[in-house]
Protein backbone atom coordinates (compact mmCIF):
# COMPACT_ATOMS: atom_id res chain seq x y z
CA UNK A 1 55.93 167.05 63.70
CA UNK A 2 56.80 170.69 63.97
CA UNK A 3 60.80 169.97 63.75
CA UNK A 4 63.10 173.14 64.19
CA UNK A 5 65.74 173.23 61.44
CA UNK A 6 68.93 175.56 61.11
CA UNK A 7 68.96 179.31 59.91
CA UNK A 8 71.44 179.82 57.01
CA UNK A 9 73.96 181.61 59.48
CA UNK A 10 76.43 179.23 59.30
CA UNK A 11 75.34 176.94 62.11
CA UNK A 12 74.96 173.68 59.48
CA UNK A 13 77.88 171.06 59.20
CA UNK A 14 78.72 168.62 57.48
CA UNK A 15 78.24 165.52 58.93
CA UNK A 16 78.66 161.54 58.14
CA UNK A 17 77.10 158.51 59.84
CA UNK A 18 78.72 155.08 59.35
CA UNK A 19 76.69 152.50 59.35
CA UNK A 20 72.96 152.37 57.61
CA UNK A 21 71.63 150.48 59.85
CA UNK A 22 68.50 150.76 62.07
CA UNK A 23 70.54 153.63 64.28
CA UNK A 24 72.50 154.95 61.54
CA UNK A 25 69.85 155.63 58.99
CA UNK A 26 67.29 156.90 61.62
CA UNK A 27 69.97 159.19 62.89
CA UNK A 28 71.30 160.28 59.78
CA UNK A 29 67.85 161.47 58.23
CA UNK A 30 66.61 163.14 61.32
CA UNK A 31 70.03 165.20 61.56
CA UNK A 32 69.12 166.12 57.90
CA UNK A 33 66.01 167.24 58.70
CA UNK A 34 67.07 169.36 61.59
CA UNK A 35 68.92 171.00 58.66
CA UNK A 36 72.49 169.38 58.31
CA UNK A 37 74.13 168.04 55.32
CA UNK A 38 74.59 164.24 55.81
CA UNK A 39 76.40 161.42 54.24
CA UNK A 40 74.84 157.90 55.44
CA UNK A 41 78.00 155.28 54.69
CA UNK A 42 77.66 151.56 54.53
CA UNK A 43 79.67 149.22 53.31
CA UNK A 44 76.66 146.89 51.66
CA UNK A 45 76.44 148.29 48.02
CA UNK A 46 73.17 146.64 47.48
CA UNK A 47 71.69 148.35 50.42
CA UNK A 48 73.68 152.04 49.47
CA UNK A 49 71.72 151.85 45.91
CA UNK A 50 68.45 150.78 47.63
CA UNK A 51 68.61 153.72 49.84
CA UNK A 52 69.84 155.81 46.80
CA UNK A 53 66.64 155.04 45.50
CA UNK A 54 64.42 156.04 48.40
CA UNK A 55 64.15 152.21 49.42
CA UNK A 56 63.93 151.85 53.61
CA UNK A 57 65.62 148.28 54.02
CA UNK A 58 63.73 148.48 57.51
CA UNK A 59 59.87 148.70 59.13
CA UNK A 60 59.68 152.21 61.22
CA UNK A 61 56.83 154.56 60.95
CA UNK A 62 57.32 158.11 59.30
CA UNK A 63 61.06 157.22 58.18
CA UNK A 64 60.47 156.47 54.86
CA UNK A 65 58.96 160.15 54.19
CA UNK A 66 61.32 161.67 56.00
CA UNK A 67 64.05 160.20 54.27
CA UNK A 68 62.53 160.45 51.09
CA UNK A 69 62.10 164.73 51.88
CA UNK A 70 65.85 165.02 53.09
CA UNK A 71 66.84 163.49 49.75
CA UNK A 72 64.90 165.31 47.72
CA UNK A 73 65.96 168.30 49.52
CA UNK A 74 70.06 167.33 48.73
CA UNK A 75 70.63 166.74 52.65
CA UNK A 76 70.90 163.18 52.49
CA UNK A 77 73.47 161.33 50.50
CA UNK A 78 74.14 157.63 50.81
CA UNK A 79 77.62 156.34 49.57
CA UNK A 80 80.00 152.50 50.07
CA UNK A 81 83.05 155.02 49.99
CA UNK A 82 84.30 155.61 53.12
CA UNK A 83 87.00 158.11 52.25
CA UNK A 84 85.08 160.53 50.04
CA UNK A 85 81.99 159.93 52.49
CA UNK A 86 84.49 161.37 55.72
CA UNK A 87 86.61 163.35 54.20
CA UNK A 88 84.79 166.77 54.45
CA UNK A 89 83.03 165.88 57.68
CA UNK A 90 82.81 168.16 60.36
CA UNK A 91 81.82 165.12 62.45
CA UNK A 92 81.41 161.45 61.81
CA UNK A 93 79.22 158.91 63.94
CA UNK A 94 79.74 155.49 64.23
CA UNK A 95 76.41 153.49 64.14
CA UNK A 96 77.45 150.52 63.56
CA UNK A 97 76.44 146.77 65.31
CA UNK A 98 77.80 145.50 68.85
CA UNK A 99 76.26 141.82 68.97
CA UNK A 100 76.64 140.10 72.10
CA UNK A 101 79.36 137.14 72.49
CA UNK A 102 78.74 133.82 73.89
CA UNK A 103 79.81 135.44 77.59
CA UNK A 104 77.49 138.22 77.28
CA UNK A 105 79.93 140.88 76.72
CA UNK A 106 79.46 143.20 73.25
CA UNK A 107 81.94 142.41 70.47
CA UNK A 108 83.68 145.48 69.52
CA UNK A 109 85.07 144.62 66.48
CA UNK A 110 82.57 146.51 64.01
CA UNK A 111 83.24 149.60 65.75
CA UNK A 112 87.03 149.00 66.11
CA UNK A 113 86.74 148.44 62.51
CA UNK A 114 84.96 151.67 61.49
CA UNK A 115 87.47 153.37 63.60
CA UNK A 116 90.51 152.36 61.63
CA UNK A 117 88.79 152.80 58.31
CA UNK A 118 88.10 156.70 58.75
CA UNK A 119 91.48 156.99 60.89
CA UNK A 120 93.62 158.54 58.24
CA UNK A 121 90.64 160.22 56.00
CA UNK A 122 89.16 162.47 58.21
CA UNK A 123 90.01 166.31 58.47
CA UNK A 124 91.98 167.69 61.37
CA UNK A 125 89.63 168.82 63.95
CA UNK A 126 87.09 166.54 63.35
CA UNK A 127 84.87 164.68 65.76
CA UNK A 128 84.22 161.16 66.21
CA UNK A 129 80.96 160.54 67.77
CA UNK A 130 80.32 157.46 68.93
CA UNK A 131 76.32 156.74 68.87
CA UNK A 132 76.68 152.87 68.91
CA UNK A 133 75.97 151.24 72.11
CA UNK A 134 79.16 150.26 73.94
CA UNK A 135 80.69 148.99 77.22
CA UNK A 136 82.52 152.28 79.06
CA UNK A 137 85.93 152.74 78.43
CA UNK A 138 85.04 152.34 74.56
CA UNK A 139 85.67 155.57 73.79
CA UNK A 140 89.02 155.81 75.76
CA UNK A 141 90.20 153.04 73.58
CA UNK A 142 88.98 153.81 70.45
CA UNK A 143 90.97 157.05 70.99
CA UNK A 144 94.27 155.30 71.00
CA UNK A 145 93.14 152.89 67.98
CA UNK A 146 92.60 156.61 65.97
CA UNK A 147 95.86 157.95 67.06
CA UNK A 148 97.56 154.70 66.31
CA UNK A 149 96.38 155.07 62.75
CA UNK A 150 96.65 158.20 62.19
CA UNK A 151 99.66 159.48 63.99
CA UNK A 152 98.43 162.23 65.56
CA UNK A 153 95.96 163.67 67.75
CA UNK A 154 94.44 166.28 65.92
CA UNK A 155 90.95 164.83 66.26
CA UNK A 156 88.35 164.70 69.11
CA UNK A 157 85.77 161.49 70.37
CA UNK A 158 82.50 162.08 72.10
CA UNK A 159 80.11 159.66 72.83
CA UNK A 160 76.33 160.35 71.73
CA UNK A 161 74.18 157.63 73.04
CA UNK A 162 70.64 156.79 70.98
CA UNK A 163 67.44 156.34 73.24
CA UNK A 164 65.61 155.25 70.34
CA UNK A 165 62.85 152.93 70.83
CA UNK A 166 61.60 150.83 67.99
CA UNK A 167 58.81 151.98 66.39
CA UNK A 168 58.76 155.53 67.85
CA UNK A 169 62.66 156.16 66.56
CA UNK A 170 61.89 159.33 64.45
CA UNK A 171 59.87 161.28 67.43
CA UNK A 172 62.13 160.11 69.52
CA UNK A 173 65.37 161.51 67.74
CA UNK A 174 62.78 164.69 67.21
CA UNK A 175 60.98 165.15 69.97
CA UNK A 176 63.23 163.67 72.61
CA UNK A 177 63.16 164.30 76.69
CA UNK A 178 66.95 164.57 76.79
CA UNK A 179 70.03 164.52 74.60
CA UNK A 180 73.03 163.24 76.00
CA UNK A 181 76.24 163.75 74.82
CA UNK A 182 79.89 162.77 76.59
CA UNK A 183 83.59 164.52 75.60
CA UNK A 184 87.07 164.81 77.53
CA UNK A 185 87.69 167.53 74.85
CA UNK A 186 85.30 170.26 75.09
CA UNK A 187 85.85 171.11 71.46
CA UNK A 188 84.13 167.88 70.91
CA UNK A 189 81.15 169.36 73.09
CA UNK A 190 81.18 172.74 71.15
CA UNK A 191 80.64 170.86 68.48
CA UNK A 192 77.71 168.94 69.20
CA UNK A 193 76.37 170.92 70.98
CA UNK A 194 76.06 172.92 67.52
CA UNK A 195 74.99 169.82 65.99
CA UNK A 196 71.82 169.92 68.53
CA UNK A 197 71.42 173.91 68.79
CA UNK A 198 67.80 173.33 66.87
CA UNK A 199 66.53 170.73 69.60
CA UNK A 200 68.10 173.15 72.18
CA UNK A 201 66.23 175.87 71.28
CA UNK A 202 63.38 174.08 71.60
CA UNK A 203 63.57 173.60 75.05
CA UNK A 204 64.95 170.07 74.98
CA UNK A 205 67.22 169.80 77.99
CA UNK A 206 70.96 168.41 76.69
CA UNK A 207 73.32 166.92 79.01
CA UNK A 208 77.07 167.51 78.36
CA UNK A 209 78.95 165.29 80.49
CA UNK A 210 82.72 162.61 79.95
CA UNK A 211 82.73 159.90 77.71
CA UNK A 212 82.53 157.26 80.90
CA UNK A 213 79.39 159.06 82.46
CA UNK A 214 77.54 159.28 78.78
CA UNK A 215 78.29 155.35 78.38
CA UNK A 216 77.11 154.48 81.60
CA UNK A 217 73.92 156.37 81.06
CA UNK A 218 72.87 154.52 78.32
CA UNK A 219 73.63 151.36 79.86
CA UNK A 220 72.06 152.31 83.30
CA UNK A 221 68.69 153.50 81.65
CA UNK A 222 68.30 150.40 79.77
CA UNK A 223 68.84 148.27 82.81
CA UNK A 224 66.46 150.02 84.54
CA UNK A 225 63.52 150.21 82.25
CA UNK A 226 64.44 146.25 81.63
CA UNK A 227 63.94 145.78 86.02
CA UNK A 228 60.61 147.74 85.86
CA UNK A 229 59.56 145.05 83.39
CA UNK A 230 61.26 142.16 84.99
CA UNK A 231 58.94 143.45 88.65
CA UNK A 232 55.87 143.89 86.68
CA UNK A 233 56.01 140.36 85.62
CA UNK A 234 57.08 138.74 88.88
CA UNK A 235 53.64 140.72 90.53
CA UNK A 236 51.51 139.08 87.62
CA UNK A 237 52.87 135.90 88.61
CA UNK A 238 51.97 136.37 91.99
CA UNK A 239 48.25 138.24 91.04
CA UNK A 240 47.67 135.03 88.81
CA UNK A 241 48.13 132.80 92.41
CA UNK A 242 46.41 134.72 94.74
CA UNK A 243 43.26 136.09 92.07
CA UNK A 244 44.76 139.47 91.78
CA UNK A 245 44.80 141.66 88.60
CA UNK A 246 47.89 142.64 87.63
CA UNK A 247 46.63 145.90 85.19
CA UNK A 248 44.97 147.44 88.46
CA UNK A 249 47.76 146.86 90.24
CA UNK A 250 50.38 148.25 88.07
CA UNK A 251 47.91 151.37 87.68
CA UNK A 252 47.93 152.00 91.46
CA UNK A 253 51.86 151.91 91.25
CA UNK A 254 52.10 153.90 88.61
CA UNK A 255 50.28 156.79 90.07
CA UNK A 256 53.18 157.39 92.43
CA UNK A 257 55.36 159.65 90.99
CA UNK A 258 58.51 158.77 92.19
CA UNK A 259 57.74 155.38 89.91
CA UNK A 260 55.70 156.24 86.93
CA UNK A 261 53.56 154.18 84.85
CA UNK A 262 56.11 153.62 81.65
CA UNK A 263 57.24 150.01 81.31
CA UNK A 264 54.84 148.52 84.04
CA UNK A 265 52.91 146.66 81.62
CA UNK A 266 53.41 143.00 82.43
CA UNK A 267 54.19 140.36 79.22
CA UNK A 268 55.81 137.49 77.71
CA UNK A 269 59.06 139.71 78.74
CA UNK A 270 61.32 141.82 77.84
CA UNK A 271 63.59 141.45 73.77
CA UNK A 272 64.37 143.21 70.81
CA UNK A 273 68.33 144.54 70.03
CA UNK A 274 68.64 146.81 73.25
CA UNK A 275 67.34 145.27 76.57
CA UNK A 276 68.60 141.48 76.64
CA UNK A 277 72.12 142.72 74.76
CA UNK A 278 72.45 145.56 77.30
CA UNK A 279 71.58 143.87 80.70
CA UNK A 280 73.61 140.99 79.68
CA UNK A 281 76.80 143.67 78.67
CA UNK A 282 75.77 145.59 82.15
CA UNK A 283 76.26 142.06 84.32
CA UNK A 284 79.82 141.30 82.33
CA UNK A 285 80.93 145.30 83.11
CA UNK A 286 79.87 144.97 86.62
CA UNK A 287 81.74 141.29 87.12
CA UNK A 288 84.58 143.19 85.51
CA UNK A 289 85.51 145.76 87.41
CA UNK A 290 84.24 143.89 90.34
CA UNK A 291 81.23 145.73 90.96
CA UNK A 292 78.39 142.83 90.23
CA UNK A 293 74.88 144.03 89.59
CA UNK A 294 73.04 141.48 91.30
CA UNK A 295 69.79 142.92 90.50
CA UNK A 296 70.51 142.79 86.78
CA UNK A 297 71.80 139.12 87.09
CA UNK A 298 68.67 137.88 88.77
CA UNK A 299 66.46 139.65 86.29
CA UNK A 300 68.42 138.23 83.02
CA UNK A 301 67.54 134.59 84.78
CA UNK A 302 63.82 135.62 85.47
CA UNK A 303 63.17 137.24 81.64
CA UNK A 304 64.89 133.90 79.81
CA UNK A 305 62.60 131.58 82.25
CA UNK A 306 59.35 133.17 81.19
CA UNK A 307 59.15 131.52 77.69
CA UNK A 308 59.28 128.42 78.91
CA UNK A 309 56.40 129.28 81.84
CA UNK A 310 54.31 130.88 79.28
CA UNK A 311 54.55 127.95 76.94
CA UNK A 312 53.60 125.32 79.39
CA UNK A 313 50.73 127.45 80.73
CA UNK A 314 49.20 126.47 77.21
CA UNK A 315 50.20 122.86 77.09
CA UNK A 316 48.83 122.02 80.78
CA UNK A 317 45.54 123.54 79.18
CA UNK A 318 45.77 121.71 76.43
CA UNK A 319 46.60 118.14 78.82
CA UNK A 320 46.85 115.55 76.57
CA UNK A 321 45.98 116.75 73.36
CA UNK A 322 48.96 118.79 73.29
CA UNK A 323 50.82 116.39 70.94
CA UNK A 324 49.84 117.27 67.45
CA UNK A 325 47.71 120.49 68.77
CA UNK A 326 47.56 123.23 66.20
CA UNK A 327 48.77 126.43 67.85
CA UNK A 328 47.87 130.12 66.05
CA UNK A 329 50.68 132.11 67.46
CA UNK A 330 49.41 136.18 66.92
CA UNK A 331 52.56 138.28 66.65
CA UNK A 332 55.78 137.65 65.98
CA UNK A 333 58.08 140.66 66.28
CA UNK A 334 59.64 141.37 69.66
CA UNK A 335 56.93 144.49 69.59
CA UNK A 336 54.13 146.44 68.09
CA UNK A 337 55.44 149.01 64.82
CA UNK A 338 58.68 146.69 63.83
CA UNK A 339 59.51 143.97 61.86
CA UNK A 340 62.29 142.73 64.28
CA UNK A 341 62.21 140.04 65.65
CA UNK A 342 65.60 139.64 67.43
CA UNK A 343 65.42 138.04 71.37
CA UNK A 344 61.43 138.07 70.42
CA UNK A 345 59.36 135.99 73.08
CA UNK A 346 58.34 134.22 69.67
CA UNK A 347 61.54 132.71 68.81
CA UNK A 348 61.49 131.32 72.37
CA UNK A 349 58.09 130.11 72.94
CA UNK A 350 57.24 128.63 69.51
CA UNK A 351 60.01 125.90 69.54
CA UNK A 352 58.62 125.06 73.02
CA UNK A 353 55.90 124.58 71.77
CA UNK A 354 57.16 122.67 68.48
CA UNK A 355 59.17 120.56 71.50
CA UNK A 356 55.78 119.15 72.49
CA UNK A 357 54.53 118.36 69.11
CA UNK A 358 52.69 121.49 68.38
CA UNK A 359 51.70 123.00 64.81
CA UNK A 360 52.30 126.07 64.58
CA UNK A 361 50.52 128.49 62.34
CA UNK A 362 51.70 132.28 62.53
CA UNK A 363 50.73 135.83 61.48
CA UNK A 364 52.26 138.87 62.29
CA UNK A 365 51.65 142.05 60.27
CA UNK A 366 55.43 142.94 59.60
CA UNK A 367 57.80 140.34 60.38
CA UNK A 368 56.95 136.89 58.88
CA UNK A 369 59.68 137.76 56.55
CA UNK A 370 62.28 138.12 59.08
CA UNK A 371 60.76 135.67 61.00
CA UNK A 372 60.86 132.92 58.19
CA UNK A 373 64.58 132.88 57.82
CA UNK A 374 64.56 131.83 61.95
CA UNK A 375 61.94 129.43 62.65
CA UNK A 376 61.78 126.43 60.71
CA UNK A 377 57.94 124.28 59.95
CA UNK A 378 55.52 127.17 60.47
CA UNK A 379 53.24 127.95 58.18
CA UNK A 380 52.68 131.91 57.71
CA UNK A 381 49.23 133.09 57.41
CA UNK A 382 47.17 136.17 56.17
CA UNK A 383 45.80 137.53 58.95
CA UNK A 384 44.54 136.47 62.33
CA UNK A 385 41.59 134.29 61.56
CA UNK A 386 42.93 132.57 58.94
CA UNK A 387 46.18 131.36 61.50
CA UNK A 388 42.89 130.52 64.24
CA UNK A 389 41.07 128.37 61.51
CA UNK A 390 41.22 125.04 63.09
CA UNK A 391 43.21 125.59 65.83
CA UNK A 392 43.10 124.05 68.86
CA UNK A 393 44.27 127.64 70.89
CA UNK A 394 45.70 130.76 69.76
CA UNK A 395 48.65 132.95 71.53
CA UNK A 396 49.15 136.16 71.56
CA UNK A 397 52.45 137.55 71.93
CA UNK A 398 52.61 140.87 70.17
CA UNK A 399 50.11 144.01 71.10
CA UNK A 400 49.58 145.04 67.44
CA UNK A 401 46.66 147.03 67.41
CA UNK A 402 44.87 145.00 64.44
CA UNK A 403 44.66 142.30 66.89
CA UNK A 404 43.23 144.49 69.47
CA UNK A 405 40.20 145.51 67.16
CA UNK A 406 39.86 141.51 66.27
CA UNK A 407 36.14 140.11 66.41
CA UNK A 408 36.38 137.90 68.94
CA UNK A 409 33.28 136.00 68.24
CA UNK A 410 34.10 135.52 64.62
CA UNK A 411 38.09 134.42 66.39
CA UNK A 412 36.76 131.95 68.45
CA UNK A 413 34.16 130.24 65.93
CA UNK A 414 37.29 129.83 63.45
CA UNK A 415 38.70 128.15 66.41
CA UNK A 416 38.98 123.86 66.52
CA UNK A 417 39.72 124.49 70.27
CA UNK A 418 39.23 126.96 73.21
CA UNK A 419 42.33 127.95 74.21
CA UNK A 420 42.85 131.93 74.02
CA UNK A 421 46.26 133.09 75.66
CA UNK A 422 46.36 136.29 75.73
CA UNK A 423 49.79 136.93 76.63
CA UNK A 424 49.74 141.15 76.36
CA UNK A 425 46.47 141.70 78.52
CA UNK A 426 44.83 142.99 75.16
CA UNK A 427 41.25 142.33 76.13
CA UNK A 428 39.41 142.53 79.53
CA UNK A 429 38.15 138.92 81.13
CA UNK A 430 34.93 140.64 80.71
CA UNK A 431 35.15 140.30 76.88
CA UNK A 432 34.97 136.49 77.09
CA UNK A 433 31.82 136.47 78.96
CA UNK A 434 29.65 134.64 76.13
CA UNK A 435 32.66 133.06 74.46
CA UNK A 436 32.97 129.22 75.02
CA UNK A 437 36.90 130.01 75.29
CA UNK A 438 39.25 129.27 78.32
CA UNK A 439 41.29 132.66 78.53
CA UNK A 440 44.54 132.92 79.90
CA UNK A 441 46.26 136.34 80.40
CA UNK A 442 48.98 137.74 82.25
CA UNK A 443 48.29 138.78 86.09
CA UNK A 444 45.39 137.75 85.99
CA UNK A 445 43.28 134.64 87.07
CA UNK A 446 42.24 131.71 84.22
CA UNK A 447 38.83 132.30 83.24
CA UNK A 448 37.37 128.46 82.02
CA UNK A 449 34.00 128.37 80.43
CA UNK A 450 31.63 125.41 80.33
CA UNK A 451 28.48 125.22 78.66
CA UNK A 452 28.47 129.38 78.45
CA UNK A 453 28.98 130.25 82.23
CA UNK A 454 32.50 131.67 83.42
CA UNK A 455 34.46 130.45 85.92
CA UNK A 456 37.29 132.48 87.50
CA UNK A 457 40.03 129.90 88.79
CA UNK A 458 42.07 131.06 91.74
CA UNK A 459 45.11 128.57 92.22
CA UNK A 460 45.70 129.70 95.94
CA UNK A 461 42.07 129.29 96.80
CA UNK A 462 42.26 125.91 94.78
CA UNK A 463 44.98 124.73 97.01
CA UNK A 464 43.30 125.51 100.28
CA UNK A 465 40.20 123.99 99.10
CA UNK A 466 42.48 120.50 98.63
CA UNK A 467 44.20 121.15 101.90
CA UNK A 468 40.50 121.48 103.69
CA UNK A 469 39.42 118.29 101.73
CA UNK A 470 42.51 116.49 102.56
CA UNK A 471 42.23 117.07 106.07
CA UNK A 472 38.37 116.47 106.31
CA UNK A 473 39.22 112.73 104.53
CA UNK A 474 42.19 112.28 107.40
CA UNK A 475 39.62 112.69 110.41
């Protein structure tokens, strides 16, 4: 990976993360691999010893070496002891969890909490960093909580925020396009700026700015990535009307640089822990301070309709049959290279499914575990065929790239029916051309097979065709 780590000139610190979490433990090992000392603090003893023991509670690629290094190497500690964990820190991060409420606002309480509990054991001088994701004006108030506690105001609070994406999270702490990092107090910027003097050297452009503009950031970014995918999916519901191709035209789009190709690939939308907590904590910030984001508001409505389209795209196909259908669903964390499922278009579309007296038969390559303490009356399978034996169609809904290399001959004779929704574009319509399959894909038009010969249906060219014959009947 080629990582830059500190020279033994003083420049490492001591630093402690709380929280062991997805954020917390990615962060924590890839600061002790850019050569700090690091003390990882969680209050779950169970998962402290695991960790102890070189055990990654979690699915990301590369961490578990890395961690397992930084250990070895006495950079990494792991304790359930907050004060001895703080106490010689030169900085402490709080990574903990900021679940949404019913109203779509984050609760704060975790990090509130976290706050108190190192309030009165860390060092004079020391820096809270905040690298949890939080509504601005967090840090302002976590401030006061500290002070309150502590009863002074020899400390200093920064805010960090994390632009880790799930199942990239250790080149992206590594090899990132930007650090950002937020302080009133620019001791608190001195200091991190330290913390990241290896990235820095590196060439990696880092952004000092408050603690309002660094919580914005994160918030804005998210929001925006989310509306690229939110566009991208209203254009392959038009394309699928009007016999367009979404993939073309998302590639013409792309090649304009003032819009880039990232996040234009249309879906079954947008989940995971970031983008539907984030947009929805962006709207309630916006109503707030009365500054709605209308644009974020409409797209939350568009991204939690889409299950429901996507689902009943497969039960008009399968007409009446639908009731007591099998249904292979391919994929069940939120994306490829995780095994979370949280806000996953799985969790959404299978009960609609289930609704209208589906089976459902599921494989995923890393979450059925997760996903088995969620969804109820599936039955889990070993790979892909096995969920397509006897099925009467099969969904895909995440782009693993196992299911990309699948034989689709060998899929669709395991098959009971002919339903293939392909609901992440992995294959080209072109594939199905000797397949007795009806394929349905995202921005792009049905293609329904009978007797071996493809037929591309075009729903806007379908409707004049009625309007022609309607009018032809009248005169």
């Amino acid at each position: 990976m080629g990582t830059t780590t500190l020279d033994a000139e003083g420049q490492c610190m001591r630093l402690s993360i709380i929280g062991a979490g997805y954020v917390g433990l990615t962060t924590g090992t890839c600061l002790a691999e850019l050569g700090h000392h690091v003390t990882c603090i969680d209050m779950n003893e169970e998962r402290v010893a695991r960790l102890r023991a070189g055990e990654v509670p979690i699915y990301e690629p590369e961490l578990h070496e890395l961690m397992a290094s930084n250990i070895e190497a006495g950079r990494l500690l792991f304790s359930a002891d907050t004060r001895t964990g703080v106490a010689d820190a030169d900085a402490v991060f709080i990574a903990v969890g900021t679940p949404s409420l019913a109203d779509g606002d984050i609760d704060l309480s975790f990090v509130q909490e976290a706050a108190r509990g190192i309030a009165k054991v860390i060092k004079p001088n020391c820096v809270v960093v905040v690298k949890s994701t939080v509504v601005v004006g967090t840090c302002r108030a976590l401030r006061e909580i500290i002070a309150e506690e502590r009863g002074a105001l020899d400390f200093s609070i920064a805010s960090n925020p994390e632009f880790l994406r799930e199942g990239t999270a250790v080149r992206d702490f590594l090899e990132p396009e930007r650090v950002v990092f937020g302080s009133d107090d620019p001791r608190a910027c001195a200091v991190l700026e330290q913390i990241y003097k290896p990235l820095a050297d590196r060439g990696v452009t880092v952004m000092r700015t408050s603690n309002a503009n660094a919580e914005l950031i994160k918030y804005s970014a998210n929001a925006f990535l989310a509306l690229k995918i939110g566009f991208i999916n209203d254009v392959a519901n038009l394309c699928e009307q009007v016999g367009g191709d979404v993939s073309a035209v998302a590639a013409g789009i792309g090649l304009d640089s003032r819009i880039g190709s990232a996040f234009l690939s249309a879906g079954p939308g947008f989940g995971g822990s970031c983008f539907p907590k984030d947009t929805r904590a962006f709207a309630v910030t916006g109503r707030k301070h009365d500054a709605p984001q209308g644009l974020i508001e409409t797209l939350i409505e568009g991204n939690g309709a889409r299950s429901q389209m996507l689902a009943e795209r497969v039960l008009a196909e399968l007409g009446s049959e639908a009731d007591g259908a099998t249904i292979a669903v391919l994929g069940l964390a939120f994306k490829a290279n995780t095994d979370d499922i949280r806000e996953s278009p799985s969790l959404a579309i299978i009960p609609w499914l289930q609704k209208a007296g589906c089976r459902i038969r599921a494989h995923d390559p890393k979450a059925m575990m997760e996903a088995a303490k969620q969804l109820d009356d599936i039955s889990f399978c070993e790979d892909a065929y096995d969920a397509a034996k006897d099925a009467d169609g099969v969904i895909v809904l995440t782009e693993w790239d196992e299911y990309r290399r699948l034989d689709l001959a060998r899929l669709a004779g395991t098959m009971r029916g002919s339903v293939l929704a392909d609901y992440r574009n992995l294959w080209l319509p072109s594939d199905m051309t000797d397949l007795d399959l009806t394929y349905l894909s995202i921005g792009r038009p049905t293609i329904h097979h009978a007797s071996g010969t493809a037929t591309v249906a075009k729903p806007a060219a379908r409707k004049v065709e009625r309007s022609i014959a309607a009018g032809s009947s009248a005169g």
